[in-house]
Protein backbone atom coordinates (compact mmCIF):
# COMPACT_ATOMS: atom_id res chain seq x y z
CA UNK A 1 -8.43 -35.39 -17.74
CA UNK A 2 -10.09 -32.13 -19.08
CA UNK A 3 -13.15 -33.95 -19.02
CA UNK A 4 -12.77 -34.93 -15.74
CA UNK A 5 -11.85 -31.34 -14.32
CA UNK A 6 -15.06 -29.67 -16.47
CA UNK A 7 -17.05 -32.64 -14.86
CA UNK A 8 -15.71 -31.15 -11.23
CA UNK A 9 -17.13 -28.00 -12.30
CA UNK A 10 -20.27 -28.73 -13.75
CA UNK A 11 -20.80 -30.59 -10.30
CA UNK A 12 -20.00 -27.62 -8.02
CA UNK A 13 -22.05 -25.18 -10.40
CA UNK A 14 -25.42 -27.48 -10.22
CA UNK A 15 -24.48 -27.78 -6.48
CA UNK A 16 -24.36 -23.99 -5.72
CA UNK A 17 -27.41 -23.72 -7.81
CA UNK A 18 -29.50 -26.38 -5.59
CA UNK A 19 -28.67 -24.81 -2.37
CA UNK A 20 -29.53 -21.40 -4.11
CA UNK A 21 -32.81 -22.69 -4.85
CA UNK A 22 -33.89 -24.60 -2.04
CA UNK A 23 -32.89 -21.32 0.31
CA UNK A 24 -34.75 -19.10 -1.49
CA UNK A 25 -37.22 -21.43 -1.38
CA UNK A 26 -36.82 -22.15 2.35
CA UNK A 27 -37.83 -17.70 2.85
CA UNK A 28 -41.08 -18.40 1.95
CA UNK A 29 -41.83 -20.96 4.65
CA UNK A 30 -41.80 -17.95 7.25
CA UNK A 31 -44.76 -16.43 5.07
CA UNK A 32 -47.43 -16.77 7.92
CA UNK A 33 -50.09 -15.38 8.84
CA UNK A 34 -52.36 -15.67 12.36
CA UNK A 35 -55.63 -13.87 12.34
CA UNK A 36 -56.56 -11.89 15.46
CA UNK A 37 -59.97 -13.66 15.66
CA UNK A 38 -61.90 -16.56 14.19
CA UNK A 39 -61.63 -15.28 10.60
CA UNK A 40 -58.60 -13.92 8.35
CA UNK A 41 -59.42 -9.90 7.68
CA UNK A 42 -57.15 -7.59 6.19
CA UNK A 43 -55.52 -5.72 8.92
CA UNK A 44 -54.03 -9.41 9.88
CA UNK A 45 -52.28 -9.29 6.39
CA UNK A 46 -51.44 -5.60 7.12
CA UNK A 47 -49.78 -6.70 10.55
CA UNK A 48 -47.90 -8.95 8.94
CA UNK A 49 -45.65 -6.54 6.38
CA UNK A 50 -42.51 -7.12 8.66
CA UNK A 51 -42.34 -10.69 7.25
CA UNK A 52 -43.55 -9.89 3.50
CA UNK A 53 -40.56 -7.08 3.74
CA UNK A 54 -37.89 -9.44 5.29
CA UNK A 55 -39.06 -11.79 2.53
CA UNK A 56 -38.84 -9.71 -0.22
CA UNK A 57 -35.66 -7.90 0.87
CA UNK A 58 -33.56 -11.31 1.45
CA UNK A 59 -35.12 -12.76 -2.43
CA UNK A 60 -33.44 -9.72 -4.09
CA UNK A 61 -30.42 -10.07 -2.30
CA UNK A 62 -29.97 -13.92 -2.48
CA UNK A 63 -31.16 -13.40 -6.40
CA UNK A 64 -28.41 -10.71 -6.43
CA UNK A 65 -25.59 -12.79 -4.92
CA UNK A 66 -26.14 -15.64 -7.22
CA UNK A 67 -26.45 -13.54 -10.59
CA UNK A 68 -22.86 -12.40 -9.91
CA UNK A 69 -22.30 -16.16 -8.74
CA UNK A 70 -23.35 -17.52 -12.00
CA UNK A 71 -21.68 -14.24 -14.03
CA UNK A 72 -17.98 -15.47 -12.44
CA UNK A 73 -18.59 -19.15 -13.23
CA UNK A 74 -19.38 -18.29 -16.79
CA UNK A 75 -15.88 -17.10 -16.86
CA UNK A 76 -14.16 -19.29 -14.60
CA UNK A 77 -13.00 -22.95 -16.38
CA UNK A 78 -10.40 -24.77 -13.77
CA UNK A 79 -11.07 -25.47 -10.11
CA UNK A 80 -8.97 -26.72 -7.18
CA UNK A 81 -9.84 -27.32 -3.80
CA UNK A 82 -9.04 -23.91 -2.06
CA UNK A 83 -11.78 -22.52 -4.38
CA UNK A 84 -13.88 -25.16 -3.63
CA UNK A 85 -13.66 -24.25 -0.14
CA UNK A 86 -14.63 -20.89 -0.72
CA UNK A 87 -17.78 -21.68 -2.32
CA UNK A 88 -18.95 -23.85 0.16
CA UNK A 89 -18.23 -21.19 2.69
CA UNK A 90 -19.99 -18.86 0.58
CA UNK A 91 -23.40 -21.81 0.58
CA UNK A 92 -23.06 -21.87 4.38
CA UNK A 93 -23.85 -18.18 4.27
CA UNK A 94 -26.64 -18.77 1.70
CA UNK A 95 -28.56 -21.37 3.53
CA UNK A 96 -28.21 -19.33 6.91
CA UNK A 97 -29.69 -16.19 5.15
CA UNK A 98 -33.28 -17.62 5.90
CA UNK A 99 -32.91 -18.23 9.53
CA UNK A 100 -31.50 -14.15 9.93
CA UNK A 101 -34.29 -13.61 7.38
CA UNK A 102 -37.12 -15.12 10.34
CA UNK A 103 -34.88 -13.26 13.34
CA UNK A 104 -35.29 -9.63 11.16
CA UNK A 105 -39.32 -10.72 10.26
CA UNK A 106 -39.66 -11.56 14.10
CA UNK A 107 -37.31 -8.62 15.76
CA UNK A 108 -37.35 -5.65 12.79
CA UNK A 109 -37.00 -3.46 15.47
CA UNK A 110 -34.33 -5.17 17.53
CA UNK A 111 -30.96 -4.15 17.13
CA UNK A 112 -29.53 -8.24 17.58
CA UNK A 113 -31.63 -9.33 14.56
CA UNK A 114 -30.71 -6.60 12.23
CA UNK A 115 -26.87 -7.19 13.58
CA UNK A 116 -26.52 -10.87 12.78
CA UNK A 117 -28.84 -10.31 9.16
CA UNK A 118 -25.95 -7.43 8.36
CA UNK A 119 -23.05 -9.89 9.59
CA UNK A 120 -24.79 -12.55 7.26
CA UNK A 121 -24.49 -10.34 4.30
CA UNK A 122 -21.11 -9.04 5.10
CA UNK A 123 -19.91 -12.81 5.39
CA UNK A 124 -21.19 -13.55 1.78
CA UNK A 125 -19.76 -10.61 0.49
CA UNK A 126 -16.26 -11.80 1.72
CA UNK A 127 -16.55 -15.02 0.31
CA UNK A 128 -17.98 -14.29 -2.83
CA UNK A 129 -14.76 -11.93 -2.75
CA UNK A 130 -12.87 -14.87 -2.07
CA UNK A 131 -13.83 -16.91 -4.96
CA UNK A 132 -13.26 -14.33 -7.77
CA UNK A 133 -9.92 -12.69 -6.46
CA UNK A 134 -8.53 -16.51 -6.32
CA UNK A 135 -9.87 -17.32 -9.38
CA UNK A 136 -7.96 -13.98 -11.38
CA UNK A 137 -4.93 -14.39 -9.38
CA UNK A 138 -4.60 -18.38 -9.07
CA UNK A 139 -1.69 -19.75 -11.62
CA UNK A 140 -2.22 -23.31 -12.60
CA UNK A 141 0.03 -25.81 -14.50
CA UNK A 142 -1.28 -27.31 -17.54
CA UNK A 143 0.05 -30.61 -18.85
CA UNK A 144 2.58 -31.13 -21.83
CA UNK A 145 3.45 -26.85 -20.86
CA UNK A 146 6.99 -26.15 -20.40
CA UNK A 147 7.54 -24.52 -16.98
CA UNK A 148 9.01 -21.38 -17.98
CA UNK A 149 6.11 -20.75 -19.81
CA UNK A 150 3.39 -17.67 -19.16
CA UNK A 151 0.88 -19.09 -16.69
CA UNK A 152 -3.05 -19.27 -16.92
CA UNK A 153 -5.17 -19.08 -14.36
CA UNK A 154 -8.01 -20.16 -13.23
CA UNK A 155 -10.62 -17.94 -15.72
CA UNK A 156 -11.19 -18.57 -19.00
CA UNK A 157 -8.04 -17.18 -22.05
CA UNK A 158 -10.73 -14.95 -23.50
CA UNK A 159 -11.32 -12.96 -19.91
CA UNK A 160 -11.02 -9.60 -19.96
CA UNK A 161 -9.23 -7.40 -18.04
CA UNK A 162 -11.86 -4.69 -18.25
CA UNK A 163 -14.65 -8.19 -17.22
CA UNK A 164 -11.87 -9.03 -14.26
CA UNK A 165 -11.82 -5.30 -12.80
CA UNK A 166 -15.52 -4.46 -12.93
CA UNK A 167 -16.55 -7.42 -10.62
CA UNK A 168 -13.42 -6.81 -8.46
CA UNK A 169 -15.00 -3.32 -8.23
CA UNK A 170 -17.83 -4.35 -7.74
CA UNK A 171 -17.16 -7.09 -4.85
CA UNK A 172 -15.16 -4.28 -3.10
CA UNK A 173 -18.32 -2.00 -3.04
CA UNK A 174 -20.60 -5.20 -2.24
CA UNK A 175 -17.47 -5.09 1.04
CA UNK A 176 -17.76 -1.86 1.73
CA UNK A 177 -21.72 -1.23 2.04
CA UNK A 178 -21.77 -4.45 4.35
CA UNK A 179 -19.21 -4.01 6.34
CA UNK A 180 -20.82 0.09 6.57
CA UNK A 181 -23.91 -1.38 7.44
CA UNK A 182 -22.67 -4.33 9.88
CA UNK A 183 -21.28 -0.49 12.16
CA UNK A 184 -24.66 1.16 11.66
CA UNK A 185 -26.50 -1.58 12.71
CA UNK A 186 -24.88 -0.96 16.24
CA UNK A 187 -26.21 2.52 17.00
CA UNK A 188 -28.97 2.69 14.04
CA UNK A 189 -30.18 -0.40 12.86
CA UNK A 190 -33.48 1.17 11.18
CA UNK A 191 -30.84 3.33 9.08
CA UNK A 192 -28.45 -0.16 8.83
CA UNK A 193 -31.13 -2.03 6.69
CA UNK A 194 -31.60 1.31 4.52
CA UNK A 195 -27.59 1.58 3.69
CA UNK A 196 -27.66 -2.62 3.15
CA UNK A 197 -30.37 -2.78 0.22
CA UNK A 198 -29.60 0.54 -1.64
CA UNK A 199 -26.57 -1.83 -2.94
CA UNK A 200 -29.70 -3.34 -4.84
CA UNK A 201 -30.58 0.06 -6.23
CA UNK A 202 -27.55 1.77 -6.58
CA UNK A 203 -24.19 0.16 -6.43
CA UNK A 204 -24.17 -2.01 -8.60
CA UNK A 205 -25.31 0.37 -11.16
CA UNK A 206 -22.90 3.15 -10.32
CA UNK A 207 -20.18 0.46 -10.45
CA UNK A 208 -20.95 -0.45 -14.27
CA UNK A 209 -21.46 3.60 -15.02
CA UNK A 210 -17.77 4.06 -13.81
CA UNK A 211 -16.56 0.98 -15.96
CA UNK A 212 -18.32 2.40 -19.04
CA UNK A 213 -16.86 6.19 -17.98
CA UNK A 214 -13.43 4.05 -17.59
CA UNK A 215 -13.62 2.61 -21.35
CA UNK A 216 -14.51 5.21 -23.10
CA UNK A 217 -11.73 7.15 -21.77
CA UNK A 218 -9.76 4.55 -22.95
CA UNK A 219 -11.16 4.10 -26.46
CA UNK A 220 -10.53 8.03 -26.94
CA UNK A 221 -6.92 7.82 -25.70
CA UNK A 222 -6.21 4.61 -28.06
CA UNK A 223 -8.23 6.39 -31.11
CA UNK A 224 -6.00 9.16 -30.39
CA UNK A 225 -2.40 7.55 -30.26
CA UNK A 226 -3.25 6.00 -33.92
């Protein structure tokens, strides 16, 4: 039975890294370039920088969404259906990331494109939400257990709790600059993309600086009490 449930897992991990793959791969198919005349000069490949930056911008963040992917699936060792269901919702948002990806290479400047690319990321930020909050908070019933006994859930025994708040920290600031960019991109869209890929830069590392603040200030209280 264990064997079967690690099998279920191994299966949805390989899955989620396919589609992963064959998205990121599927960006690079709007790499194009037309020449202005008979022959390919360099201004045509200057012309061109809205796709190489809609590219580039949509690698890092699909590369970003699936490190954090892979870092909760290291930890997580049970799965059920209803988080199975959030990680396909969270593929359907990775394999439409390279059709908003063509809209913003195509319309950088149009407020619609840089809307739906902002909803697209917003949208995986909820669901990658989804799957880790379920998997902290999810009890499960192991066989030959009493019923009174303390419940696991879905992560691994040896999770900690410092491991289980820094990614819910850092989903809720993944939340947070989406959702702030999803409003910008209504009056400022130029300013939008700026606000959605400085989470690249600098969320994610602010995030871990406050976690390291967080136990230090711990280890100094609990050196202290001894």
């Amino acid at each position: 039975m264990e064997k079967e449930k690690n099998l279920e897992l191994d299966r949805l991990v390989f899955f989620s890294d396919a589609v992963v793959a064959i998205a990121i791969t599927l960006l690079a198919l709007d790499l194009q370039l037309t020449p202005a005349g008979e022959h390919l000069v360099f201004s045509d490949i200057w012309n061109a920088w809205p796709r190489f930056l809609a590219f580039f911008l949509s690698f890092f963040m699909i590369a970003m969404f699936w490190k954090i992917h892979h870092e909760f699936f290291f930890h997580i060792q049970h799965i059920d259906e209803k988080l199975m269901g959030f990680n396909l919702a969270w593929l359907v948002f990775i394999t439409t990331l390279p059709f908003t990806t063509s809209l913003l290479s195509e319309h950088l400047s149009d407020l619609p494109a840089i809307f739906l690319y902002c909803l697209n990321i917003f949208m995986l930020s909820i669901f990658q939400n989804f799957i880790w909050d379920y998997a902290c908070d999810r009890l499960i019933y192991l066989p030959g257990v009493p019923i009174d006994s303390p419940k696991e859930t879905l992560l691994k025994s040896g999770t900690s709790d410092e491991t289980i708040t820094l990614f819910r920290l850092a989903c809720n600031i993944a939340m947070a600059n989406a959702l702030l960019a999803l409003l910008l991109s209504l009056w400022w869209p130029a300013v939008a993309l700026v606000v959605l890929f400085s989470r690249i830069i600098f969320f994610r590392t602010a995030a871990i600086q406050w976690m390291e603040r967080g136990l230090e200030r711990r280890g100094r209280f609990g050196r202290g009490k001894h």
